[in-house]
N, C-alpha and C. Protein backbone atom coordinates (compact mmCIF):
# COMPACT_ATOMS: atom_id res chain seq x y z
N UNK A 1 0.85 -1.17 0.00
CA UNK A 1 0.00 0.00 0.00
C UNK A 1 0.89 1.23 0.00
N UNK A 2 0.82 2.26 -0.72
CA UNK A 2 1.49 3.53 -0.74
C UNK A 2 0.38 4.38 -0.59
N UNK A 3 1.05 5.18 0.62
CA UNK A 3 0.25 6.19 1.23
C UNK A 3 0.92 7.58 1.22
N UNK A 4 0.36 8.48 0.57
CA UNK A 4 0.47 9.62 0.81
C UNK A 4 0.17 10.79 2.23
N UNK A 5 0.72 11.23 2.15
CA UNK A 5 0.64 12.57 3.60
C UNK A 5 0.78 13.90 3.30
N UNK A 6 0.52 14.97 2.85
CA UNK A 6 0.72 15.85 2.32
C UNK A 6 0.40 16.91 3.70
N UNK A 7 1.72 17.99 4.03
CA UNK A 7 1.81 18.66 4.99
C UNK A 7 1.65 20.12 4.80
N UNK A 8 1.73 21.19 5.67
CA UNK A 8 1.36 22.35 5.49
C UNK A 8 2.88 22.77 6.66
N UNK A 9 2.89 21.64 7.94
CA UNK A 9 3.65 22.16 8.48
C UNK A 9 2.71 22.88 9.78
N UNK A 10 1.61 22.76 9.82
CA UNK A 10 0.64 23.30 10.71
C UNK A 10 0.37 22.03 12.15
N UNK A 11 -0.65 22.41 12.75
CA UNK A 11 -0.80 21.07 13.79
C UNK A 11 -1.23 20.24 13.42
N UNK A 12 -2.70 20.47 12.96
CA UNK A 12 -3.37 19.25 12.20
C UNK A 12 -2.91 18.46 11.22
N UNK A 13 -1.66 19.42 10.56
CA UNK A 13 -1.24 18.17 9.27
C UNK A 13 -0.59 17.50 9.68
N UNK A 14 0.15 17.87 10.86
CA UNK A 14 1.62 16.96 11.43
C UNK A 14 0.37 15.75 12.49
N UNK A 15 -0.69 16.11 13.08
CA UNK A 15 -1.29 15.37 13.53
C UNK A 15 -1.81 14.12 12.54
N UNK A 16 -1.74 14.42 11.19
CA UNK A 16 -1.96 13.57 10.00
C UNK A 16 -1.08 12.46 9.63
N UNK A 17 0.39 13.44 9.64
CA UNK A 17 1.71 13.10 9.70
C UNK A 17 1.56 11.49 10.58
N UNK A 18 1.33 11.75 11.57
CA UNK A 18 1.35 10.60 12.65
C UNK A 18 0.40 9.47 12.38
N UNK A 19 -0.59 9.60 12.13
CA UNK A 19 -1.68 8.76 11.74
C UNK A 19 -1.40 8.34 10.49
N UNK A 20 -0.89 9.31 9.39
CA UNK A 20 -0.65 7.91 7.93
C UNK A 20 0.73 7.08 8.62
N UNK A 21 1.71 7.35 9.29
CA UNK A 21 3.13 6.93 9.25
C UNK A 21 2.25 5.13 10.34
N UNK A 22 1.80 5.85 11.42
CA UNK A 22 1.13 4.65 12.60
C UNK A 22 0.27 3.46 11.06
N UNK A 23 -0.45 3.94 10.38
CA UNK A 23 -1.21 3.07 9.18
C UNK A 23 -0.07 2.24 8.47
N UNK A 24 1.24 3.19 8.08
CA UNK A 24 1.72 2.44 6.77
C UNK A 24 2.83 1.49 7.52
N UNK A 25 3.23 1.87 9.05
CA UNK A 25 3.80 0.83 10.06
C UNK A 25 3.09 -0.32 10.30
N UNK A 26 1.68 -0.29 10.35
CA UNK A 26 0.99 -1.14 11.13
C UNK A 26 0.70 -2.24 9.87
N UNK A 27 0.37 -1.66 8.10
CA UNK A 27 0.22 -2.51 7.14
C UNK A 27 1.28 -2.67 6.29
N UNK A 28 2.74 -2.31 7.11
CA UNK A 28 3.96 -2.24 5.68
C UNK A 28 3.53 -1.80 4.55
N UNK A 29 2.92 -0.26 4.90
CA UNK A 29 3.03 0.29 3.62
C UNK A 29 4.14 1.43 3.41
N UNK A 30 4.12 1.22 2.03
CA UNK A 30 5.38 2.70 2.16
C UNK A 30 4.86 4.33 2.12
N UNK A 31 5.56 5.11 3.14
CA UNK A 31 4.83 6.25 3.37
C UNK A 31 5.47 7.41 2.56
N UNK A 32 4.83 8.57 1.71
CA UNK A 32 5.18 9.66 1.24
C UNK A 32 4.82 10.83 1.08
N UNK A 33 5.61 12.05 1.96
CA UNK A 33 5.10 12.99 2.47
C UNK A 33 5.31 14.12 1.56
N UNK A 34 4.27 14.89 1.20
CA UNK A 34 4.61 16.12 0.25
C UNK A 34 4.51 17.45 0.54
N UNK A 35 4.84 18.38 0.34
CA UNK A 35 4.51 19.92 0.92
C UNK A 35 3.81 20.43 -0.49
N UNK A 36 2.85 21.04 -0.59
CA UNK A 36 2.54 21.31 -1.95
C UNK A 36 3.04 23.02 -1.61
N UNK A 37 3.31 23.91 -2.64
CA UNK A 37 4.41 25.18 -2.69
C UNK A 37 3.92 25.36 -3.46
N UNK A 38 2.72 26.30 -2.96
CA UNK A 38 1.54 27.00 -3.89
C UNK A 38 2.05 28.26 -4.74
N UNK A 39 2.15 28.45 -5.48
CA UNK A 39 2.93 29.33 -6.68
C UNK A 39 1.68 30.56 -6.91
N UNK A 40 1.93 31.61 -6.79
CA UNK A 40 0.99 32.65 -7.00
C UNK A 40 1.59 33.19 -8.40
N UNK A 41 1.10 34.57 -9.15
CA UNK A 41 1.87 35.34 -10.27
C UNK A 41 1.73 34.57 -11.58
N UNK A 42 2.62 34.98 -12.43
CA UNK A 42 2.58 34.47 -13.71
C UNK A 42 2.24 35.26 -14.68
N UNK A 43 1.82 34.91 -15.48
CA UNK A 43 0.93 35.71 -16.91
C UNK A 43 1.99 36.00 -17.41
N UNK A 44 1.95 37.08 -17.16
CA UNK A 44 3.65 38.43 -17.36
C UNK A 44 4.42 38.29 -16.78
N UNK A 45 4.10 37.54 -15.59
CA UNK A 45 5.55 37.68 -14.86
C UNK A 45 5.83 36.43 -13.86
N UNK A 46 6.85 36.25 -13.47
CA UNK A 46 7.16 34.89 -12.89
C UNK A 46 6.22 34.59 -11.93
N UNK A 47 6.27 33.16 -11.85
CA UNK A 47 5.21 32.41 -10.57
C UNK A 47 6.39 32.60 -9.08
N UNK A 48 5.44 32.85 -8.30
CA UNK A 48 6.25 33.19 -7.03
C UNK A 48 5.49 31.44 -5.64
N UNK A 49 6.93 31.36 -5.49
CA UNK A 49 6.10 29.81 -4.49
C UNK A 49 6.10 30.92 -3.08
N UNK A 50 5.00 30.30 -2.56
CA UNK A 50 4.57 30.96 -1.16
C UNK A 50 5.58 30.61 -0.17
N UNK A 51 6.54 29.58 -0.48
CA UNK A 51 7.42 29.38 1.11
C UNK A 51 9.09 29.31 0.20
N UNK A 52 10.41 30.09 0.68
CA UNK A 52 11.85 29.80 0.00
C UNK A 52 11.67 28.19 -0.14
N UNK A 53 12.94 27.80 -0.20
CA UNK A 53 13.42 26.53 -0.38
C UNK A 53 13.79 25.62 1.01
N UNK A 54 14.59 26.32 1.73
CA UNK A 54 14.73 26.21 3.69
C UNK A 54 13.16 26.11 4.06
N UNK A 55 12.30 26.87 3.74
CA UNK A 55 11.16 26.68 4.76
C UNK A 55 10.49 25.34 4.14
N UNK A 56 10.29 25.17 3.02
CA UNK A 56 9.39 23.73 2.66
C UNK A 56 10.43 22.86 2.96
N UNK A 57 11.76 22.45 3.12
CA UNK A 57 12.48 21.50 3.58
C UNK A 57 11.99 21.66 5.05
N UNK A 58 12.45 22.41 5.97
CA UNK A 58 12.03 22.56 6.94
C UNK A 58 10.80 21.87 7.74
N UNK A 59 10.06 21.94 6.73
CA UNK A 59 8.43 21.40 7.09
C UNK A 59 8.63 19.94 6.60
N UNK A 60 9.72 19.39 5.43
CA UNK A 60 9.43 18.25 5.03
C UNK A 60 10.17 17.61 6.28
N UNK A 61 11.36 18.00 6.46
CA UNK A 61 11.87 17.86 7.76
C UNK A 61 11.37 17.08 9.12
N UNK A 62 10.01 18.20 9.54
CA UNK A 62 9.78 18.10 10.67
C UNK A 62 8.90 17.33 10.33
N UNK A 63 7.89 16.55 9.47
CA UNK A 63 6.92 15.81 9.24
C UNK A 63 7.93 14.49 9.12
N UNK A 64 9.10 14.53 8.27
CA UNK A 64 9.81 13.25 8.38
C UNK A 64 10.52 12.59 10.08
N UNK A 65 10.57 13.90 10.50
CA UNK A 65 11.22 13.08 12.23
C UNK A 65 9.53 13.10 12.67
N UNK A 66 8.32 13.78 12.67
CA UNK A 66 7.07 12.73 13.31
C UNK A 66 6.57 11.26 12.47
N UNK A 67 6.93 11.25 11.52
CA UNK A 67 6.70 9.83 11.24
C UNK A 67 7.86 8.70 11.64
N UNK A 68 9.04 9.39 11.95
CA UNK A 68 9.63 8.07 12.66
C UNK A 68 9.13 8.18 13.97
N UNK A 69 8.53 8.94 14.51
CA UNK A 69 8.00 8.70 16.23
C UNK A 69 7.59 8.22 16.30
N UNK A 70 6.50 7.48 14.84
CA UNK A 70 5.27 6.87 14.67
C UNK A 70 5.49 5.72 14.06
N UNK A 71 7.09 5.49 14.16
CA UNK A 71 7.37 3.82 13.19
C UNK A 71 7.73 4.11 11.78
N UNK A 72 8.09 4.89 11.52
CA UNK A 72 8.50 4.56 9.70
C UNK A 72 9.85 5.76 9.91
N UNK A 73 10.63 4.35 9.48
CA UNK A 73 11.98 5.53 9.48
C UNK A 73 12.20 5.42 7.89
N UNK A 74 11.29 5.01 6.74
CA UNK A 74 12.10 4.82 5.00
C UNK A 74 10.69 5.94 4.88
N UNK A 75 11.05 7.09 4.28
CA UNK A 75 9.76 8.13 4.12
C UNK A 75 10.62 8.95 2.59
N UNK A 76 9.71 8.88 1.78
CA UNK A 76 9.83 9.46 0.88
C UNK A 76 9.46 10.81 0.63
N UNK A 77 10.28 11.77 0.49
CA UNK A 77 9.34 13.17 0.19
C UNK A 77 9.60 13.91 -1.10
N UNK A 78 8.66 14.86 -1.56
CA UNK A 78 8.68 15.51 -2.35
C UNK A 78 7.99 16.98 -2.08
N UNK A 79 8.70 17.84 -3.26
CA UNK A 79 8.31 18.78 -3.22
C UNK A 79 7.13 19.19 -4.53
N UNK A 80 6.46 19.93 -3.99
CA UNK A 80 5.11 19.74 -5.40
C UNK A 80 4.44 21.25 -5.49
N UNK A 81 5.23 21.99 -7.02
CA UNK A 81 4.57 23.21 -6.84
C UNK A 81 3.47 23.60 -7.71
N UNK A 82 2.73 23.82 -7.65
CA UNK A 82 1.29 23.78 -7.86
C UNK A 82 0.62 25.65 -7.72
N UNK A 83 -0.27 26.06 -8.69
CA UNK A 83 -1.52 27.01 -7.94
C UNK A 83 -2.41 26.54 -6.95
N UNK A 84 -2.69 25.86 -7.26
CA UNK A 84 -3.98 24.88 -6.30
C UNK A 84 -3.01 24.03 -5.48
N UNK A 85 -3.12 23.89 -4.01
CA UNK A 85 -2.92 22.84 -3.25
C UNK A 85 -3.59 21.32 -3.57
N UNK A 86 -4.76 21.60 -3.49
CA UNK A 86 -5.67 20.30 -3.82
C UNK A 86 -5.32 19.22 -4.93
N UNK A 87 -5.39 20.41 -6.28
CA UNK A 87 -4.42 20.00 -7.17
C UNK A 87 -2.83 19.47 -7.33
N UNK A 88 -2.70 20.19 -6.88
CA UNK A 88 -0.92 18.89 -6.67
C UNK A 88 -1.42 18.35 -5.56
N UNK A 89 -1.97 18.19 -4.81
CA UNK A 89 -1.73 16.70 -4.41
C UNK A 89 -2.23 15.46 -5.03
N UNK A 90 -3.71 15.86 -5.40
CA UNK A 90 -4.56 14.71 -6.66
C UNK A 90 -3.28 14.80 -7.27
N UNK A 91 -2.75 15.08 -8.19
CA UNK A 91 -1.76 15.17 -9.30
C UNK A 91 -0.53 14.33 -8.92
N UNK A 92 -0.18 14.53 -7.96
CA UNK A 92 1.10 14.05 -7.36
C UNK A 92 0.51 12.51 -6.90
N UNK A 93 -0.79 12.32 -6.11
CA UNK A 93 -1.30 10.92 -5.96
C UNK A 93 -1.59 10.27 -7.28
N UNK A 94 -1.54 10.71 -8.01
CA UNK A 94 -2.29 9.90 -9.51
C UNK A 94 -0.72 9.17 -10.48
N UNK A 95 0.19 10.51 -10.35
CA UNK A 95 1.57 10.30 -10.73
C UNK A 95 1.73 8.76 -10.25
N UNK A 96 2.03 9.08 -8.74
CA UNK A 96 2.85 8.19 -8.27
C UNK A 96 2.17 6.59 -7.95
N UNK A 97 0.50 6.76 -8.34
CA UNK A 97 0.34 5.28 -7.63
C UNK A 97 -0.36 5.22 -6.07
N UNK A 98 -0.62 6.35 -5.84
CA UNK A 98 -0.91 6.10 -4.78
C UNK A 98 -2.13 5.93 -4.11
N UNK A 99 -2.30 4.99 -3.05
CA UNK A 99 -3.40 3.49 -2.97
C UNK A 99 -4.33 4.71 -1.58
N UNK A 100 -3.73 5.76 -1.26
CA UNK A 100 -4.80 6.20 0.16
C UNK A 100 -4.01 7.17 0.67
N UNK A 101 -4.55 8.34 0.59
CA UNK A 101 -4.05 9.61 0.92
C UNK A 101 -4.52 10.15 2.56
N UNK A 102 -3.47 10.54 3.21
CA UNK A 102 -4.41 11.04 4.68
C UNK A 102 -3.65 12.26 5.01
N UNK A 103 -4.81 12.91 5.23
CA UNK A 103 -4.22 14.57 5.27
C UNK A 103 -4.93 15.12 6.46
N UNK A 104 -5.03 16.07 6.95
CA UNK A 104 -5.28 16.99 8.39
C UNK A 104 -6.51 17.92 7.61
N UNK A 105 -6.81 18.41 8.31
CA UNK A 105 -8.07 19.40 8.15
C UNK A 105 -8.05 21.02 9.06
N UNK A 106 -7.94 21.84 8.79
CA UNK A 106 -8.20 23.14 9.79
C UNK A 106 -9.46 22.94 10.61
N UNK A 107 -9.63 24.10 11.28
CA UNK A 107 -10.81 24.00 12.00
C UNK A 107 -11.90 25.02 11.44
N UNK A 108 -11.43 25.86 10.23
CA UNK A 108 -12.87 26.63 9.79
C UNK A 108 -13.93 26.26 9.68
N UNK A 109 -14.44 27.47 10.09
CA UNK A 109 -16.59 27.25 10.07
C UNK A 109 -17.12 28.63 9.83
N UNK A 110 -18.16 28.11 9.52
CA UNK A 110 -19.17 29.50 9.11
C UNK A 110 -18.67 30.08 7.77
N UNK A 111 -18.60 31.27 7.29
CA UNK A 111 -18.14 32.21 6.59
C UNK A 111 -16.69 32.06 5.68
N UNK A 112 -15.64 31.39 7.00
CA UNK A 112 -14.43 31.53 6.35
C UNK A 112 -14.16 30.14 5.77
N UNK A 113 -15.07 28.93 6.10
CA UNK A 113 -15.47 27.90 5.29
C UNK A 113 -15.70 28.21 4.12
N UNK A 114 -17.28 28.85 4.38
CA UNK A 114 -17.98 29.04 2.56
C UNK A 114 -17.01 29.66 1.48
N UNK A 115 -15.83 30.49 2.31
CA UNK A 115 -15.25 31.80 1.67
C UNK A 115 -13.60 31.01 1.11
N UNK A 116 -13.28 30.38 2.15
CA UNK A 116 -11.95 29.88 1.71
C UNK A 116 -12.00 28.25 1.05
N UNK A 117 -12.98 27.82 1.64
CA UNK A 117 -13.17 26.11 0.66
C UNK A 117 -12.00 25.44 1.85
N UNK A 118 -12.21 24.19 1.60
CA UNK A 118 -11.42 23.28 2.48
C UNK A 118 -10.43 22.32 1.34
N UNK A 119 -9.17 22.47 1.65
CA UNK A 119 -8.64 21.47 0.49
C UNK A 119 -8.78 20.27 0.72
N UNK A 120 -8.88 19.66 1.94
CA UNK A 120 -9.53 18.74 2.21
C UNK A 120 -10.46 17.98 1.83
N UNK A 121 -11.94 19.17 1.84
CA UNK A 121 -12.83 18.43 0.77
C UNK A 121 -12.30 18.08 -0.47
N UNK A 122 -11.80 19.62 -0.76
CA UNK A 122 -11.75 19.54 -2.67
C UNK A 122 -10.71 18.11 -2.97
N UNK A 123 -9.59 17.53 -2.04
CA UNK A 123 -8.90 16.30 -2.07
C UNK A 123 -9.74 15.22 -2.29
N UNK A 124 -10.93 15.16 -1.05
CA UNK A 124 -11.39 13.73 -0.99
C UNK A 124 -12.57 13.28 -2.21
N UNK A 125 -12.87 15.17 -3.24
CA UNK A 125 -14.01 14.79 -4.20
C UNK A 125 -13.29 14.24 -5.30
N UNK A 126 -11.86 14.93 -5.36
CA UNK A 126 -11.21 14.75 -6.79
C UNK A 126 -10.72 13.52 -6.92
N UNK A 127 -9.92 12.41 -5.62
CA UNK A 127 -8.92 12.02 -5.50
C UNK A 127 -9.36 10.61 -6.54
N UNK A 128 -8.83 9.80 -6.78
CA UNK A 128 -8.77 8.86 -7.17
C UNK A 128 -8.96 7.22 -6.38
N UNK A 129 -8.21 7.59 -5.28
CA UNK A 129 -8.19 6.76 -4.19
C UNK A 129 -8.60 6.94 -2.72
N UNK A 130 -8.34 6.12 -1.71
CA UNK A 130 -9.56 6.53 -0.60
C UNK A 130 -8.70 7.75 0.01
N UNK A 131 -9.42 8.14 0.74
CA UNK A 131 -8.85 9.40 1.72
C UNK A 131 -9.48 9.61 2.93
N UNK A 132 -8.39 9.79 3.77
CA UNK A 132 -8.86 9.90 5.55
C UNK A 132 -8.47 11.23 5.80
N UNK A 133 -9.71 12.02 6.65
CA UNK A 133 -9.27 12.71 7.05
C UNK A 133 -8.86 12.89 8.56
N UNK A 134 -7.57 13.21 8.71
CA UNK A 134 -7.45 12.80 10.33
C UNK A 134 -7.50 14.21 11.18
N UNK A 135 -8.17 14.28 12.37
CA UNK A 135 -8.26 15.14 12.83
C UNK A 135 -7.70 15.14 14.43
């Protein structure tokens, strides 16, 4: 089973972090963690990624030492730059094969729900394969 984890670097994703790594320990699956490096700009002028190069390592980093807390010390990562979050990750799960994606969720409600969308949802409508959301 290859499982995806896709991080932000926030609580809930690293709380995700833990729960796919505890899954792909418990079924020998192999685990792979992505930062998606949402790219704004363009047209005319260059795409700008929202985090340097240090900060998305950084985050791949700290998601790779919580999944060995959680049993998986072989973790694959990538970096995935994308406009859409949602989108590179479907994209990046479809690439690679991958059998079950588990990702974190914020806590919006009301307004900044309707207003900002959850990539979360937009993950689990597009994805190809199953998806947990861990909270």
């Amino acid at each position: 089973m290859k499982i995806l984890c896709p991080t932000d670097g926030t609580e809930h994703s690293m709380q995700a972090v833990a729960a796919a790594a505890t899954l792909a320990a418990k079924f020998g699956g192999e685990l792979s963690i992505c930062a998606v490096n949402v790219a704004h700009g363009g047209g005319r002028g260059p795409l700008i990624p929202h985090w340097t190069d240090d900060e998305v390592q950084a985050l791949l980093d700290g998601a790779t030492a919580t999944a060995a807390k959680n049993g998986v010390a072989q973790v694959h990562t990538a970096i995935v730059i994308d406009r859409e979050a949602a989108a590179g990750i479907v994209g990046y799960a479809e690439t690679h094969g991958i059998d079950h994606i588990v990702m974190g969720t914020g806590d919006k409600r009301g307004l900044s729900r309707l207003m900002l969308g959850s990539v979360a949802a937009d993950v689990a409508a597009r994805a190809h394969c199953t998806v947990t959301i861990a909270r």
